[in-house]
C-alpha atoms as a PDB file:
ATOM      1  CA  UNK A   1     -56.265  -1.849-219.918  1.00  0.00           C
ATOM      2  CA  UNK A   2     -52.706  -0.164-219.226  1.00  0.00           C
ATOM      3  CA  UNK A   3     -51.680   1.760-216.241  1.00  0.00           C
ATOM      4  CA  UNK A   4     -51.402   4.491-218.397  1.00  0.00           C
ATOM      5  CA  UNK A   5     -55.203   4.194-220.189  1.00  0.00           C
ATOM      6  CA  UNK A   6     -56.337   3.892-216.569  1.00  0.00           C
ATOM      7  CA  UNK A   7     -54.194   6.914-215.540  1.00  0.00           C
ATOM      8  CA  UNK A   8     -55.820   9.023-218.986  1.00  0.00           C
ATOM      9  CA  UNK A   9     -59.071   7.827-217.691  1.00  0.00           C
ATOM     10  CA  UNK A  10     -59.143   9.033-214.355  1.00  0.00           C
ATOM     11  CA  UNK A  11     -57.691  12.764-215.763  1.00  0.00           C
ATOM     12  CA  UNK A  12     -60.478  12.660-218.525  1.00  0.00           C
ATOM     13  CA  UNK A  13     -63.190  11.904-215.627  1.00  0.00           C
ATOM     14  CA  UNK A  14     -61.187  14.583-213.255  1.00  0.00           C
ATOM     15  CA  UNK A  15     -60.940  12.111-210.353  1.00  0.00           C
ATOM     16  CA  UNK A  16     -57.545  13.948-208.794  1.00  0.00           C
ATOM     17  CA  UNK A  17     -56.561  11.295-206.286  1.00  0.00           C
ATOM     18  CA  UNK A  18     -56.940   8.605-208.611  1.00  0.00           C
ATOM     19  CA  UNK A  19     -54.903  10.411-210.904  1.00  0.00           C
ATOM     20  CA  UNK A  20     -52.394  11.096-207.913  1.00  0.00           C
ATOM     21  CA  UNK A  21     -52.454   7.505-207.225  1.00  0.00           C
ATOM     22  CA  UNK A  22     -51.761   6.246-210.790  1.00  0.00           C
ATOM     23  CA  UNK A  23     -49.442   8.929-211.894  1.00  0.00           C
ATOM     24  CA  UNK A  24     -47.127   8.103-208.965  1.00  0.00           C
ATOM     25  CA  UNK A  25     -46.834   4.308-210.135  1.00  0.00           C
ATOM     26  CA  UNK A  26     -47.105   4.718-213.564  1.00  0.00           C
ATOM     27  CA  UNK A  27     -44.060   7.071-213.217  1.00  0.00           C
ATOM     28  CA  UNK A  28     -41.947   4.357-210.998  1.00  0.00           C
ATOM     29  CA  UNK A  29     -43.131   1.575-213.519  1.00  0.00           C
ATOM     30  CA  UNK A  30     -41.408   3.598-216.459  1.00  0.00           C
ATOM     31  CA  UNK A  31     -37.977   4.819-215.928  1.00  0.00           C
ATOM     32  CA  UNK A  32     -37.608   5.576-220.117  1.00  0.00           C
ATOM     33  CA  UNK A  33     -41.164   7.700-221.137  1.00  0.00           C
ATOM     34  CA  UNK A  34     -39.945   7.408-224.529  1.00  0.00           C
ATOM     35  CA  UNK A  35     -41.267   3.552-225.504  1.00  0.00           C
ATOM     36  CA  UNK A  36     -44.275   4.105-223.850  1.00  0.00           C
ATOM     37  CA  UNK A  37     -46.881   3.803-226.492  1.00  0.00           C
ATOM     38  CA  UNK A  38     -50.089   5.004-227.928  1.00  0.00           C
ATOM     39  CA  UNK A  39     -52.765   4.249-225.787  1.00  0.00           C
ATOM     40  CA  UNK A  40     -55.768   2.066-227.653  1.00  0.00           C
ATOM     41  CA  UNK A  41     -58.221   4.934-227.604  1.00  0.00           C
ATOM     42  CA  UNK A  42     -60.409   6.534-229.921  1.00  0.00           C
ATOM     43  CA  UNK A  43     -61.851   9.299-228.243  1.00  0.00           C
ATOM     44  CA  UNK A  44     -60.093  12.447-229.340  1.00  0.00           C
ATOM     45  CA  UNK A  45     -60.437  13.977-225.423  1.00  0.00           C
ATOM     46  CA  UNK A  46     -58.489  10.944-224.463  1.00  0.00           C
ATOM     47  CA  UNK A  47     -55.906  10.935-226.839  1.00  0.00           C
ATOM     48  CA  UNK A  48     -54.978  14.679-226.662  1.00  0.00           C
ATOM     49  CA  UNK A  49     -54.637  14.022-222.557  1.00  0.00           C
ATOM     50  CA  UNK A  50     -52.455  11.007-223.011  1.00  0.00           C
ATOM     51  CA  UNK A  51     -50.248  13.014-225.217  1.00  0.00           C
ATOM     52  CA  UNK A  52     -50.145  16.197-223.150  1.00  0.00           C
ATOM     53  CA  UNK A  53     -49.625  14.339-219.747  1.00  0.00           C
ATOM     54  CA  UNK A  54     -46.638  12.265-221.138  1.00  0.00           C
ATOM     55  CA  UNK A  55     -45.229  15.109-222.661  1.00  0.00           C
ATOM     56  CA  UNK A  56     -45.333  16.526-219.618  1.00  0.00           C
ATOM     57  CA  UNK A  57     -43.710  13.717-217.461  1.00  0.00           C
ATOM     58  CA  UNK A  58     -41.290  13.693-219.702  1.00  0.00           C
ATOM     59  CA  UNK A  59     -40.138  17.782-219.825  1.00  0.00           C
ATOM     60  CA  UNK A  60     -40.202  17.166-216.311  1.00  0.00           C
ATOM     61  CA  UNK A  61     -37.440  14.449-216.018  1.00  0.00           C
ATOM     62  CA  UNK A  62     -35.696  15.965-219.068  1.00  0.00           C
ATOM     63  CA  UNK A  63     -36.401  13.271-221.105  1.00  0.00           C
ATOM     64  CA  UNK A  64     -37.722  13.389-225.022  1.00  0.00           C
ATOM     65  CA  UNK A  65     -41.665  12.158-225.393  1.00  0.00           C
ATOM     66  CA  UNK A  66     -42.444   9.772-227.870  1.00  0.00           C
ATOM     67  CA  UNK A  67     -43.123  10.738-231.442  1.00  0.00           C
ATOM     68  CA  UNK A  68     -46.968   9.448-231.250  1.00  0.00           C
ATOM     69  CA  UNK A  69     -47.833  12.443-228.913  1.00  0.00           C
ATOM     70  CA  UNK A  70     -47.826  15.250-231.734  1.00  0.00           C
ATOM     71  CA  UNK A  71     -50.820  15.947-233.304  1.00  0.00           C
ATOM     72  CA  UNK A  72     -53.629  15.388-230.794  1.00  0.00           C
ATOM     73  CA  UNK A  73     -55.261  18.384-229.267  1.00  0.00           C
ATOM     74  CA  UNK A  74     -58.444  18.519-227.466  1.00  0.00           C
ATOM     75  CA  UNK A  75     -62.076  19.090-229.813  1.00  0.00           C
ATOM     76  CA  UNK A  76     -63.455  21.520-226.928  1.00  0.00           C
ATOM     77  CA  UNK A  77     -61.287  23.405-223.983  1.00  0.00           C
ATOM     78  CA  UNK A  78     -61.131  20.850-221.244  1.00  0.00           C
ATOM     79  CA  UNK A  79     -60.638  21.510-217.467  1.00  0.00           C
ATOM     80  CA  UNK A  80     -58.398  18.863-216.089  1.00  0.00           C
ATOM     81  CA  UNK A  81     -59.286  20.394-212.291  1.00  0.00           C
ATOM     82  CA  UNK A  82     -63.195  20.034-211.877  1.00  0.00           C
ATOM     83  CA  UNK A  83     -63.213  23.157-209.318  1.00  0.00           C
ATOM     84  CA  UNK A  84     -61.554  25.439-212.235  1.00  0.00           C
ATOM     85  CA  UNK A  85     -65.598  25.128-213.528  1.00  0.00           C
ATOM     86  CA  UNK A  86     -67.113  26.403-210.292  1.00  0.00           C
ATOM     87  CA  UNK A  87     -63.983  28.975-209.178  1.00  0.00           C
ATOM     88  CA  UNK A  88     -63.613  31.818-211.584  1.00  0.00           C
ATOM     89  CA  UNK A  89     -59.718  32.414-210.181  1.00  0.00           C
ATOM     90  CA  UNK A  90     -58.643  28.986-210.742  1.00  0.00           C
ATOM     91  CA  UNK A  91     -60.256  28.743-214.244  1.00  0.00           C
ATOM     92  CA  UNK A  92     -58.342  32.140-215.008  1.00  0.00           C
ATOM     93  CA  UNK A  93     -54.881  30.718-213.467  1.00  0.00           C
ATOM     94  CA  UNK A  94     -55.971  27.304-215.503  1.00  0.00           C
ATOM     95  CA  UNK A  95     -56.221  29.526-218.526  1.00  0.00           C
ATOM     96  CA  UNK A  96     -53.250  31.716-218.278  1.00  0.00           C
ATOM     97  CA  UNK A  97     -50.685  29.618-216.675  1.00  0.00           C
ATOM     98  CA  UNK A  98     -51.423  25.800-217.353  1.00  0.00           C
ATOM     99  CA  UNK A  99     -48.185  23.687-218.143  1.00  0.00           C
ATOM    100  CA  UNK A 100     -47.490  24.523-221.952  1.00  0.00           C
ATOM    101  CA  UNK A 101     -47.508  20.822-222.462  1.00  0.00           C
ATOM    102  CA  UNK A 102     -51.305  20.396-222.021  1.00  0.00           C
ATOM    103  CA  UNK A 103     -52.145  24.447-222.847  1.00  0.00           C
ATOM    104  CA  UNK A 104     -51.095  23.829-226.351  1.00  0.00           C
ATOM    105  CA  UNK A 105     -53.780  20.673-226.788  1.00  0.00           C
ATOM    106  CA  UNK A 106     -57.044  22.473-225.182  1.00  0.00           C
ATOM    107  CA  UNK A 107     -55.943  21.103-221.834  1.00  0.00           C
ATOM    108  CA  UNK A 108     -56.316  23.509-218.718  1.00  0.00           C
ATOM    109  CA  UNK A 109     -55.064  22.948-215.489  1.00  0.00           C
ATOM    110  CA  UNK A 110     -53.127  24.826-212.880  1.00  0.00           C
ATOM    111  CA  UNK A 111     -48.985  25.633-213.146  1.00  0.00           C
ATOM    112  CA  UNK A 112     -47.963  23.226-211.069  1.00  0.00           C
ATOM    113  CA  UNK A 113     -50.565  19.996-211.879  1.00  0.00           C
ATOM    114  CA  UNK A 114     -48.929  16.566-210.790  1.00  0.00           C
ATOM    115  CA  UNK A 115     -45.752  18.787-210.307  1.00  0.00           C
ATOM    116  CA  UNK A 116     -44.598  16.141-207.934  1.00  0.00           C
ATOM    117  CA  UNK A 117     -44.411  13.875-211.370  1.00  0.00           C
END
């Protein structure tokens, strides 16, 4: 399994230092987010956070996604943040403000998610 799967995996299970932990090395592992590609998954869930969290990373550092990541979007809303289920102000601010990148596949988390990516 890839960095990258692992990283997808630990966002789709919500484990936010894991994803901390993976984001930071899978982002000094790839200067170029452009060749990264598909990940070997079949679940749409995972997919349409593998596209939305590249495409992220790479708006970030100003640099163009790859072409793979169109397409996918999530088959149910999906809370990246397991408190926005429990806090009704964080779901809103998931809801309302999440990064476009992942807002536009299903994907809710808050403004600045992984902002330090």
């Amino acid at each position: 399994m890839t960095l990258f799967e692992q990283l997808v995996l630990a966002a789709a299970n919500r484990q936010s230092l894991e994803l901390r932990e993976l984001t930071l090395e899978f982002l000094a592992q790839n200067a170029t987010l452009e060749t990264v590609p598909q990940p070997n998954f079949s679940d749409p869930l995972q997919l349409a956070i593998a596209a939305g969290l590249l495409e992220l990373f790479a708006s970030r550092r100003g640099q163009t996604a790859p072409d793979w990541v169109k397409g996918f979007s999530s088959p149910t809303p999906f809370f990246l943040v397991e408190a926005a289920l429990r806090m009704p102000r964080l779901r809103e601010l998931c809801e309302t403000q999440a990064p476009p990148e992942l807002l536009k596949r299903g994907l809710f988390a808050p403004p600045n998610f992984l902002e330090f990516a």
